[in-house]
N, C-alpha and C. Protein backbone atom coordinates (compact mmCIF):
# COMPACT_ATOMS: atom_id res chain seq x y z
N UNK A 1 0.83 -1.19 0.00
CA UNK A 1 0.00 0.00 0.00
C UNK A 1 0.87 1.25 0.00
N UNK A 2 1.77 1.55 0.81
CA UNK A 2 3.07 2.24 0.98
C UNK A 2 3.60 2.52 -0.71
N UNK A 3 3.84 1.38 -1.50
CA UNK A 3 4.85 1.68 -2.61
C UNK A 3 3.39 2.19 -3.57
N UNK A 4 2.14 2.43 -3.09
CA UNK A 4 1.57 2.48 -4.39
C UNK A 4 1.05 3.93 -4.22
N UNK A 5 0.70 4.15 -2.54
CA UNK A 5 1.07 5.88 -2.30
C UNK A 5 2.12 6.50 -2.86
N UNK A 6 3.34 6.02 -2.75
CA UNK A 6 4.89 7.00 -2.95
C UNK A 6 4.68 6.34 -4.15
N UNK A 7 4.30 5.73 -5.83
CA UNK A 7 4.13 5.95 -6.90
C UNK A 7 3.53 6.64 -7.26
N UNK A 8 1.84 6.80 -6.48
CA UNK A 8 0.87 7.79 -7.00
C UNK A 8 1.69 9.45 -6.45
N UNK A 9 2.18 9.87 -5.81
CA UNK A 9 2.67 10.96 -5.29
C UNK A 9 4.10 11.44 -6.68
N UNK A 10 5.17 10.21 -6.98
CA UNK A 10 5.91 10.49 -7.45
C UNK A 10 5.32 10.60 -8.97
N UNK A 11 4.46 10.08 -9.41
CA UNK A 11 3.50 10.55 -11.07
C UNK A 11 2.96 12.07 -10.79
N UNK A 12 2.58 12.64 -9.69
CA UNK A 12 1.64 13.52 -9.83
C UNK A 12 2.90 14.33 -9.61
N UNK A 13 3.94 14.73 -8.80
CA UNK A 13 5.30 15.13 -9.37
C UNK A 13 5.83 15.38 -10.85
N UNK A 14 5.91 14.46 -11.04
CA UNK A 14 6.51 14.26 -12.74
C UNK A 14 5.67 15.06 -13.59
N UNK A 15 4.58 14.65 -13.62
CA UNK A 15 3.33 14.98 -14.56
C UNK A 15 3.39 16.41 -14.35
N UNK A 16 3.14 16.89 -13.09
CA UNK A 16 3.41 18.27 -13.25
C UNK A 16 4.69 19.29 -13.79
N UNK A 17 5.55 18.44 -13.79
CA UNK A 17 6.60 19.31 -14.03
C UNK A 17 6.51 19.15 -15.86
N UNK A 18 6.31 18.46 -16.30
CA UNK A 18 6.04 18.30 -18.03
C UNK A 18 4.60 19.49 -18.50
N UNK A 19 4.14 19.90 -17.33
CA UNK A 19 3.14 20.64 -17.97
C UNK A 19 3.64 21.85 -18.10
N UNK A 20 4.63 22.59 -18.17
CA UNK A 20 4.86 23.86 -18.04
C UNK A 20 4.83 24.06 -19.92
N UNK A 21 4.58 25.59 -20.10
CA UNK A 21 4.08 25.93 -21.06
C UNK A 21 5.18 26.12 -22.05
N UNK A 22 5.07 25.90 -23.46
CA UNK A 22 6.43 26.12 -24.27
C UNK A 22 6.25 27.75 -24.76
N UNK A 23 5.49 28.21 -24.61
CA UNK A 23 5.18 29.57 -25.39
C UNK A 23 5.59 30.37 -24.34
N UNK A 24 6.46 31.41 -24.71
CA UNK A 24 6.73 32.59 -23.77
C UNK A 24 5.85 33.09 -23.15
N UNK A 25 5.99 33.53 -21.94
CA UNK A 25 5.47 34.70 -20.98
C UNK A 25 5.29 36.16 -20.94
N UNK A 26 4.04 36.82 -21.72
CA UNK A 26 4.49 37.97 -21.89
C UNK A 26 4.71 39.17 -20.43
N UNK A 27 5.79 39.78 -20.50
CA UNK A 27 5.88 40.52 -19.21
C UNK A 27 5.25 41.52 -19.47
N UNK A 28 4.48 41.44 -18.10
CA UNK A 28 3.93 42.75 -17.54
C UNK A 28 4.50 44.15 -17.30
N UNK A 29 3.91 44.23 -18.28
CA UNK A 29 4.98 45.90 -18.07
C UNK A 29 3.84 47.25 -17.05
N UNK A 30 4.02 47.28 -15.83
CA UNK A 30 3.09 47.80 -14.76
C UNK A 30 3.95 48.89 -14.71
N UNK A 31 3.03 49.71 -14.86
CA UNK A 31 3.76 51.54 -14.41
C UNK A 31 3.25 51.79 -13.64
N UNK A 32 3.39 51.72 -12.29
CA UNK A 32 2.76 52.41 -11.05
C UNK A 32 2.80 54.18 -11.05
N UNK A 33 1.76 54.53 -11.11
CA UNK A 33 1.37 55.73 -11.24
C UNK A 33 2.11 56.23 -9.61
N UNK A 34 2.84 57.78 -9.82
CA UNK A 34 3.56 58.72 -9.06
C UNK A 34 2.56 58.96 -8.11
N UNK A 35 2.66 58.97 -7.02
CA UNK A 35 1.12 59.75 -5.82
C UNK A 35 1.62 61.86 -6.21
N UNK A 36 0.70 61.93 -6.28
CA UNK A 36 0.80 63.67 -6.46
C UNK A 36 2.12 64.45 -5.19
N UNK A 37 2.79 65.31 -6.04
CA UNK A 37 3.51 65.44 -4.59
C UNK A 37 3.79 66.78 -4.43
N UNK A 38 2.63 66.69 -3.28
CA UNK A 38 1.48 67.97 -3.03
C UNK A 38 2.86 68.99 -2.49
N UNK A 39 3.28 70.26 -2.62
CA UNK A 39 3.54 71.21 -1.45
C UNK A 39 3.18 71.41 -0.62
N UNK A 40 4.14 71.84 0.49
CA UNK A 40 3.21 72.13 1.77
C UNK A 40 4.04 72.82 2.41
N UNK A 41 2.90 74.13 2.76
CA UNK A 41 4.09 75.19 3.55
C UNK A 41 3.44 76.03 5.00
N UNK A 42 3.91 76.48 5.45
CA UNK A 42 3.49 77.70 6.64
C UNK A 42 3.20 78.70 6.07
N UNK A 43 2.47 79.44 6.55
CA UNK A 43 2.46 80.95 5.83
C UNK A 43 3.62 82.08 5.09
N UNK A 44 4.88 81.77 5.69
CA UNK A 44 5.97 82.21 5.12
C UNK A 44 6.58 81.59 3.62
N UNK A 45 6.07 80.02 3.97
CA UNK A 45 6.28 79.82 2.06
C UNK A 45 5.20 80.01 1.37
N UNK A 46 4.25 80.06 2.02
CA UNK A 46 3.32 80.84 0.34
C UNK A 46 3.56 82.46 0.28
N UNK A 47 3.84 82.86 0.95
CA UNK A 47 3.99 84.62 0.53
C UNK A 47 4.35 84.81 -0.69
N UNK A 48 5.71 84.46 -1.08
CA UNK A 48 6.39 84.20 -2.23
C UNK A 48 4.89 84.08 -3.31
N UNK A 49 3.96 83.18 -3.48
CA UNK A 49 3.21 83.25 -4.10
C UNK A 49 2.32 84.31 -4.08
N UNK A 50 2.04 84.95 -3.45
CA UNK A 50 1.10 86.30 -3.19
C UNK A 50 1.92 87.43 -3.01
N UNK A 51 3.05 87.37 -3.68
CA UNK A 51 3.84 89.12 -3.66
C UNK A 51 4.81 88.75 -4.84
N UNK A 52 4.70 88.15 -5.70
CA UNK A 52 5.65 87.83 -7.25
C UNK A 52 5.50 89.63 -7.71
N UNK A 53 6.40 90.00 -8.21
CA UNK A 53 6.88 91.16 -8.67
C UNK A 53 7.19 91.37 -10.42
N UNK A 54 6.88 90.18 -10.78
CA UNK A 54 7.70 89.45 -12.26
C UNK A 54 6.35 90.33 -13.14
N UNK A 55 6.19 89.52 -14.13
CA UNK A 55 5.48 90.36 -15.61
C UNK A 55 4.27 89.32 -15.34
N UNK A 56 4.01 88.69 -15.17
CA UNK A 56 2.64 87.64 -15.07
C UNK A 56 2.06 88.56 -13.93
N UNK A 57 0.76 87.75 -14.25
CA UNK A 57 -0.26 87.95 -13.64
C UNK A 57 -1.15 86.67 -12.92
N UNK A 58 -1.22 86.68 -11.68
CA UNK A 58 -1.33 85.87 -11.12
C UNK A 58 -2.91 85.69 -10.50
N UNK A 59 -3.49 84.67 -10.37
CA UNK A 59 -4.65 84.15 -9.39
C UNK A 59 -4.88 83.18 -8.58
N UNK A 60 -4.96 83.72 -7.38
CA UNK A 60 -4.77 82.73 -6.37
C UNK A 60 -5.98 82.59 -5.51
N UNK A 61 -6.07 81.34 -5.64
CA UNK A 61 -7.67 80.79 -5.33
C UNK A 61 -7.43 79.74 -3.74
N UNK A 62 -8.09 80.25 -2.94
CA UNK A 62 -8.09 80.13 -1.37
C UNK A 62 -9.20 78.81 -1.38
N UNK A 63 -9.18 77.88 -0.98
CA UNK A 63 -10.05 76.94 -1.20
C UNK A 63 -9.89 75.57 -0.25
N UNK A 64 -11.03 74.56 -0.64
CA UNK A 64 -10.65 73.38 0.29
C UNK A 64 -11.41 72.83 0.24
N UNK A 65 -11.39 71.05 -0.28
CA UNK A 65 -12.44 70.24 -0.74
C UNK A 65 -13.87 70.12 0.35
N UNK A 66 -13.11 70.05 1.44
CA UNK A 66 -14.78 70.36 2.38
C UNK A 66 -16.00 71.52 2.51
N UNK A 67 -15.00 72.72 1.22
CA UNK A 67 -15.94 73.63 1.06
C UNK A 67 -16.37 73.70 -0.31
N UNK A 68 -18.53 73.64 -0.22
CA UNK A 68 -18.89 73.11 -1.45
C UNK A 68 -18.63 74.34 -2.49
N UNK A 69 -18.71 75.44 -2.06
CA UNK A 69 -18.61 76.48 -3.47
C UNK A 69 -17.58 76.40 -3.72
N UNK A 70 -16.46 76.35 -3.11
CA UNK A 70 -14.80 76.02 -3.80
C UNK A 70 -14.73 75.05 -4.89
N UNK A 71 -15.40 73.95 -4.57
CA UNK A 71 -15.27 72.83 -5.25
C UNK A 71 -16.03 73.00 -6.51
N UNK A 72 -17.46 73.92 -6.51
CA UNK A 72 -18.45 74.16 -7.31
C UNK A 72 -17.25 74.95 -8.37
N UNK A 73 -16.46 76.20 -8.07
CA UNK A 73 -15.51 77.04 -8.83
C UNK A 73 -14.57 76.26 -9.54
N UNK A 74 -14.17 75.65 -8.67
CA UNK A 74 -12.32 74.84 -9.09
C UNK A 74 -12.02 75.28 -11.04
N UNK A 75 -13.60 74.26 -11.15
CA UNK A 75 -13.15 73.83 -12.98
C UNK A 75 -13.21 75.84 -13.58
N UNK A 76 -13.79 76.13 -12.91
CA UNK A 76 -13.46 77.93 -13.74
C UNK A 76 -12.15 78.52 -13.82
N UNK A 77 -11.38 77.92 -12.35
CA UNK A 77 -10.20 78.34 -12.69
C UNK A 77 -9.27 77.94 -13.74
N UNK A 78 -9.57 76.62 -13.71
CA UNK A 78 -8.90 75.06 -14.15
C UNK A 78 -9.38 75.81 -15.78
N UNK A 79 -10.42 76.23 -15.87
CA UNK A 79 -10.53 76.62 -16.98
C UNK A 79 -9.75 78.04 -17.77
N UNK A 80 -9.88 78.86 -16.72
CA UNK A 80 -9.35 79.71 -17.21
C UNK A 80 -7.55 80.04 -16.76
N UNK A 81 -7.16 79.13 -16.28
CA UNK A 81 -5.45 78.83 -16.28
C UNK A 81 -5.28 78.51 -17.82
N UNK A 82 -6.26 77.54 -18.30
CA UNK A 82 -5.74 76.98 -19.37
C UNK A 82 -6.53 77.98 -20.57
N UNK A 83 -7.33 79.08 -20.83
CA UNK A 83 -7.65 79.86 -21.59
C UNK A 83 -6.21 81.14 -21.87
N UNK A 84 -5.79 81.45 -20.65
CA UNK A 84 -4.84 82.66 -20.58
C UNK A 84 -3.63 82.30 -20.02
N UNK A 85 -3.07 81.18 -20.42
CA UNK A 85 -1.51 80.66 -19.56
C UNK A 85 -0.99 81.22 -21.10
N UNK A 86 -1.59 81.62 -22.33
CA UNK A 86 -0.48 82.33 -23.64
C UNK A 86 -0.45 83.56 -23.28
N UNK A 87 -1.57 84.18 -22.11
CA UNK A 87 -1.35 85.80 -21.84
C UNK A 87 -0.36 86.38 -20.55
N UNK A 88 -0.01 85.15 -20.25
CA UNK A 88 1.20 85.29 -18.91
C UNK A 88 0.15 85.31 -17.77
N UNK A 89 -0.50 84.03 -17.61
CA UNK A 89 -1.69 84.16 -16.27
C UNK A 89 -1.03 83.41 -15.32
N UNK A 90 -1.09 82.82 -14.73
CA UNK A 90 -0.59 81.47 -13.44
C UNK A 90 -2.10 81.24 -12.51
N UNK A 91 -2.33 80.46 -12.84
CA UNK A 91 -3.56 79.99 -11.57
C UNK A 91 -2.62 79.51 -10.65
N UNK A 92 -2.97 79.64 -9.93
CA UNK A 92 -2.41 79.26 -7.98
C UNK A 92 -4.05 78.30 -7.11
N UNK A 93 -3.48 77.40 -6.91
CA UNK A 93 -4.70 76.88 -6.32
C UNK A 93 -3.89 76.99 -4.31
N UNK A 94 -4.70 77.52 -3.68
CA UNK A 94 -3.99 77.09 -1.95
C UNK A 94 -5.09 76.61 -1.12
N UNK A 95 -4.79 75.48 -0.78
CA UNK A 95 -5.83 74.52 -0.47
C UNK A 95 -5.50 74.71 1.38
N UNK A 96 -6.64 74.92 2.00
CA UNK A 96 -6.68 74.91 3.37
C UNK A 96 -7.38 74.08 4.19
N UNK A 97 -7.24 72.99 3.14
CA UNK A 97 -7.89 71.20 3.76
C UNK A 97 -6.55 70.83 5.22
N UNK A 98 -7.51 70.29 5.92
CA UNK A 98 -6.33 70.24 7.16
C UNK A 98 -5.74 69.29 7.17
N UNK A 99 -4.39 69.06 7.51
CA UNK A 99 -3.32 68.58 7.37
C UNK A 99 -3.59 66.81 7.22
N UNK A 100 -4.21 66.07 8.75
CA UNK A 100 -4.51 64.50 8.65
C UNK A 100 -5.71 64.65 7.89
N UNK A 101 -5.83 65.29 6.34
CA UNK A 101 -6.51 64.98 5.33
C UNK A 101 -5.91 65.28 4.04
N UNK A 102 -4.66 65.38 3.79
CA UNK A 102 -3.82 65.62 2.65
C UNK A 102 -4.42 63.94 2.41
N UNK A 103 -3.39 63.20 2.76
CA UNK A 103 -3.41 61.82 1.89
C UNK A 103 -4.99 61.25 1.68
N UNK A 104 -5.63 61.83 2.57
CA UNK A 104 -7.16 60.89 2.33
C UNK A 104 -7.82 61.83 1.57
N UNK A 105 -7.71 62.66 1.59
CA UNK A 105 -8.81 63.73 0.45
C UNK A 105 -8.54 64.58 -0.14
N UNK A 106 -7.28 64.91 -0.03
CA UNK A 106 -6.73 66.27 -0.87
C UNK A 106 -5.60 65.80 -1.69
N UNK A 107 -4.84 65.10 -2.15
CA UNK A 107 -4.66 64.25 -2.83
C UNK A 107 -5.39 63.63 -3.84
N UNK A 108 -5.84 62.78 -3.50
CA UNK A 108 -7.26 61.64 -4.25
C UNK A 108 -7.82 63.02 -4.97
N UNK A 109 -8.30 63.81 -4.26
CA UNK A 109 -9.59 65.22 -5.01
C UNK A 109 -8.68 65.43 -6.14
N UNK A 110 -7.40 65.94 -6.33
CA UNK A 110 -6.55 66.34 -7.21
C UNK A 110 -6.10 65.83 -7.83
N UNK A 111 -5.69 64.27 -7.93
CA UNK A 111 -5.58 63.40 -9.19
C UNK A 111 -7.19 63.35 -9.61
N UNK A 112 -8.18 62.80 -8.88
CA UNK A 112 -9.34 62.45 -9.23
C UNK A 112 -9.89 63.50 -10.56
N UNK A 113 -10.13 64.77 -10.04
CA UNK A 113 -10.05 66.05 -11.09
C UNK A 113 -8.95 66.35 -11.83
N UNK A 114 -8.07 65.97 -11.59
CA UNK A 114 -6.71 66.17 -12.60
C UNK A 114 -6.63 67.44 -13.04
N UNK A 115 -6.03 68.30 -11.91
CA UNK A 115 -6.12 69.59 -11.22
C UNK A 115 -4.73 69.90 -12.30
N UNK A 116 -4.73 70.59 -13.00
CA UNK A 116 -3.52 71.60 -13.25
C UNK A 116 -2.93 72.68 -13.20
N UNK A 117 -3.57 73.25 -12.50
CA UNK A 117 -2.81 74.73 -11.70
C UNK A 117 -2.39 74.07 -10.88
N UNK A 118 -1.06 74.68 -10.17
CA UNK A 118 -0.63 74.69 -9.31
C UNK A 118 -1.43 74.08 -8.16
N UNK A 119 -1.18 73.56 -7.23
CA UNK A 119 -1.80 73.59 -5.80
C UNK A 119 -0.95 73.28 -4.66
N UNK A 120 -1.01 74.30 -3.88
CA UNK A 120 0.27 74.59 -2.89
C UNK A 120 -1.20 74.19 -1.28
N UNK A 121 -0.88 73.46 -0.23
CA UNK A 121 -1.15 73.68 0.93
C UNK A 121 -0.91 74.25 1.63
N UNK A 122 -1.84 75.34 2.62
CA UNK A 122 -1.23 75.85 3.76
C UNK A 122 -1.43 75.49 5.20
N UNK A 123 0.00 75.00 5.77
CA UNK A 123 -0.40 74.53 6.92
C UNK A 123 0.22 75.11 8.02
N UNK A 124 -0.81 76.38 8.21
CA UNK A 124 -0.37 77.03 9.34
C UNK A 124 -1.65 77.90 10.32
N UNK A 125 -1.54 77.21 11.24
CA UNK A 125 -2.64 77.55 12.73
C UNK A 125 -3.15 78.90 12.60
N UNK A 126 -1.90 79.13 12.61
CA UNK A 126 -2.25 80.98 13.34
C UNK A 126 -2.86 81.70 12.35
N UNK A 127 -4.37 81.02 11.87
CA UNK A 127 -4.87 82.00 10.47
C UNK A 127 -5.00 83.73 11.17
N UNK A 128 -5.33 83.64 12.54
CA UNK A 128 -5.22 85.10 12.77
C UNK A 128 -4.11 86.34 12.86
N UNK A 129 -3.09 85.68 12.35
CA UNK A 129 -2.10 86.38 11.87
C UNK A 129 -1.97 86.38 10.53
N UNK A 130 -2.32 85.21 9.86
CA UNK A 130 -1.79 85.51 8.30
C UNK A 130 -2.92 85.75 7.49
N UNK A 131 -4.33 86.00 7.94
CA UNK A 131 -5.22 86.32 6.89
C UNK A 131 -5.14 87.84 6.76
N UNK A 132 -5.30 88.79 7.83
CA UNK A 132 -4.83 89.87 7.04
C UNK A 132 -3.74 90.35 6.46
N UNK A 133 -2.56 89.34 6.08
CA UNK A 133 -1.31 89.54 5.29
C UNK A 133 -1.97 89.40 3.70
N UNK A 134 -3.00 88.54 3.81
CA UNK A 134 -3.24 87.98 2.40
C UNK A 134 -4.27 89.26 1.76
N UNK A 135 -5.18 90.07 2.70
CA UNK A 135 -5.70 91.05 2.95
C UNK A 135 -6.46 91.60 3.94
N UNK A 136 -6.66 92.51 4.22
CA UNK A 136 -6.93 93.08 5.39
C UNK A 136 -8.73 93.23 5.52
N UNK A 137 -9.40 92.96 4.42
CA UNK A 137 -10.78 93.15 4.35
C UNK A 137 -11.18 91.63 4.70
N UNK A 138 -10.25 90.63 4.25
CA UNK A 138 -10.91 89.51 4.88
C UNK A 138 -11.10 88.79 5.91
N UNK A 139 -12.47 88.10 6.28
CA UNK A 139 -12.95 87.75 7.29
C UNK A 139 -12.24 86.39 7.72
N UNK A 140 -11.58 85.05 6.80
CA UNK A 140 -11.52 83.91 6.57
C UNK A 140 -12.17 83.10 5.89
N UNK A 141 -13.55 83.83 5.83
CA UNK A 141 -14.20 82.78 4.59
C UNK A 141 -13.72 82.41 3.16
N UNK A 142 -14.52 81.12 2.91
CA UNK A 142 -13.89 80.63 1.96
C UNK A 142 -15.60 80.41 1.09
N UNK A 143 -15.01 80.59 -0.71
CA UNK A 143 -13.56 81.05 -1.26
C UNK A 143 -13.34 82.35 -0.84
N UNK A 144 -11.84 82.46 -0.85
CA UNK A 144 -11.33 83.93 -1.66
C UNK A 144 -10.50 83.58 -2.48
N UNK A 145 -10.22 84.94 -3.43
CA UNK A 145 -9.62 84.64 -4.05
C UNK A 145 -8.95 86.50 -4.41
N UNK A 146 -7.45 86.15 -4.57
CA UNK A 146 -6.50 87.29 -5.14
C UNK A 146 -6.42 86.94 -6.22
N UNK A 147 -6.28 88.13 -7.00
CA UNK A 147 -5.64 88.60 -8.66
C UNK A 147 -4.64 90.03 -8.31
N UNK A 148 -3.65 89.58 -8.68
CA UNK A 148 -2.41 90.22 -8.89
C UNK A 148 -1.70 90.49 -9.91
N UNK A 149 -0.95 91.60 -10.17
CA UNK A 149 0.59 91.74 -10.86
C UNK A 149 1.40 92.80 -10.04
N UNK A 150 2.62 93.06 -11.35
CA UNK A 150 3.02 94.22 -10.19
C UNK A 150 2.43 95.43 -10.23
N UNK A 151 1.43 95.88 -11.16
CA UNK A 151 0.26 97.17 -11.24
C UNK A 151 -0.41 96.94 -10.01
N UNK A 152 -1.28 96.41 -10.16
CA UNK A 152 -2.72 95.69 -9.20
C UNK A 152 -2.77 94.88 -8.33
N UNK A 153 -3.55 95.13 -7.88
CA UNK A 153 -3.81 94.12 -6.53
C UNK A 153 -5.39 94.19 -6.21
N UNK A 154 -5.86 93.10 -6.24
CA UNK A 154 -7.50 93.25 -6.15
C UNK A 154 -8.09 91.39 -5.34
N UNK A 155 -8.71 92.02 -3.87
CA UNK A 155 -9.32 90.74 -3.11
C UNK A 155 -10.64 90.22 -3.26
N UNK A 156 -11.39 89.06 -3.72
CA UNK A 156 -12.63 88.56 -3.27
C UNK A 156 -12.79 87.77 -2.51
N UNK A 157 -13.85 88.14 -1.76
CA UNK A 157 -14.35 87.24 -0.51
C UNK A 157 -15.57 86.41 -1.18
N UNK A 158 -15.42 85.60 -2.36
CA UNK A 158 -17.08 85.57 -2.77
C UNK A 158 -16.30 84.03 -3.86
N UNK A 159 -17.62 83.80 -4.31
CA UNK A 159 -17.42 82.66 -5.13
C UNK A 159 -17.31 83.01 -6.46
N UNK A 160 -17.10 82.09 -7.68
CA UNK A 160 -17.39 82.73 -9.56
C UNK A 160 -17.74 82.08 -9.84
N UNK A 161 -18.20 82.70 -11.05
CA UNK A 161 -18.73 81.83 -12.11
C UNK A 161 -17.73 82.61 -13.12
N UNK A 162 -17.31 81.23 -14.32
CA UNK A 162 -16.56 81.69 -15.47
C UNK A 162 -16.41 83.29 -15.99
N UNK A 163 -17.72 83.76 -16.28
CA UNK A 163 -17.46 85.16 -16.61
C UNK A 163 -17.01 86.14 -15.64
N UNK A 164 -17.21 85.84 -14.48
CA UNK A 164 -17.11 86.68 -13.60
C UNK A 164 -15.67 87.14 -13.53
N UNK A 165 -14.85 85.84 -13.37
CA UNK A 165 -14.02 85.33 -12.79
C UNK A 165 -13.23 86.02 -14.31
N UNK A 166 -13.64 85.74 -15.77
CA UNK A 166 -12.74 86.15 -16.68
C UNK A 166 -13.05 87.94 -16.85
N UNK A 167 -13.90 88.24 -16.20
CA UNK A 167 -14.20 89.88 -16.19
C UNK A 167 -13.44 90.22 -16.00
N UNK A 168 -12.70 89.76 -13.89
CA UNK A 168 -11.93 90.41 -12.98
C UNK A 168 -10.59 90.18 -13.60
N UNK A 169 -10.53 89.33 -14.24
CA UNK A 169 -8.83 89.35 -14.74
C UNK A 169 -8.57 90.09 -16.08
N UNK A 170 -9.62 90.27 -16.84
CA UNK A 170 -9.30 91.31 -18.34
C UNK A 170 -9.01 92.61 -17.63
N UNK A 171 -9.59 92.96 -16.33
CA UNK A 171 -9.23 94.10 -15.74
C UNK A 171 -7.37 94.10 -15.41
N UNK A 172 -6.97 93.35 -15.69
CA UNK A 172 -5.35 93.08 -15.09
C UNK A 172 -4.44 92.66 -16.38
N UNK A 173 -4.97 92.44 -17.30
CA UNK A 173 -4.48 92.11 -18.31
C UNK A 173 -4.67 93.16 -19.52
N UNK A 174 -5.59 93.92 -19.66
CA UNK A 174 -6.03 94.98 -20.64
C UNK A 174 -4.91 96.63 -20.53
């Protein structure tokens, strides 16, 4: 009984090893997609973004996926970065999603939409020091949003819609 176990064991051995396939293996060629790799600063590294001195003209959009009119705007900007980036524009996106929510939602939101302006985080407490750096009329609500160059300087505390939003910047560009 013994020699007819250790025959049946040593066939099912054998047999398997004759089954392997004669035709090549095609390799998987897997590109693991990059995770977005977000900025992230204190209020002292975004300044730099809200005081550029250069020949562009800049818009910087104050925002954050937990707020619904931000999210309602985004594609206007998204739109109009990519209408006037031949007129020297820069969209600036600064996202004020809080920090243990970069990787779970602010991230994901920004590949998910496949965000191309810029988007810089700010991660710094003391908004009662740095919101009136950004301007002095604002309360903290969100959106705001700056339009800049080195002529102008002009703040909204309010949401857009496309035209709106391309009104306030022909004013900076004209």
């Amino acid at each position: 009984m013994k020699k007819i176990l250790v025959f049946i064991a040593l066939l099912g051995i054998f047999s398997c090893q004759n089954n392997k396939s004669k035709e090549p293996i095609a390799e998987n060629n897997i590109v693991e997609k990059q995770p977005y790799a977000l900025e992230v600063h204190n209020f002292d590294g975004i300044q730099p973004y809200l005081t550029s001195n250069d020949d562009k003209t800049y818009v910087v959009n104050f925002w954050a996926t937990w707020c619904a009119p931000c999210v309602k705007e985004l594609p206007y900007f998204e739109q109009l970065g990519t209408n006037f980036k031949d007129k020297n524009v820069e969209v600036i996106l600064i996202s004020l999603d809080f920090p243990n929510q970069y990787e779970s939602k602010l991230i994901p939101f920004i590949e998910k939409n496949q965000l191309q302006s810029k988007v810089v985080a700010l991660n710094d407490p003391d908004s009662n020091s740095w919101i009136p750096k950004v301007s002095d009329t604002w309360t903290g609500a969100l959106p705001a949003t700056l339009i800049f160059n080195a002529k102008d300087r002009k703040f909204f505390e309010k949401s857009f819609d496309y035209s709106e939003l391309e009104s306030e910047l022909q004013h900076f560009i004209n």
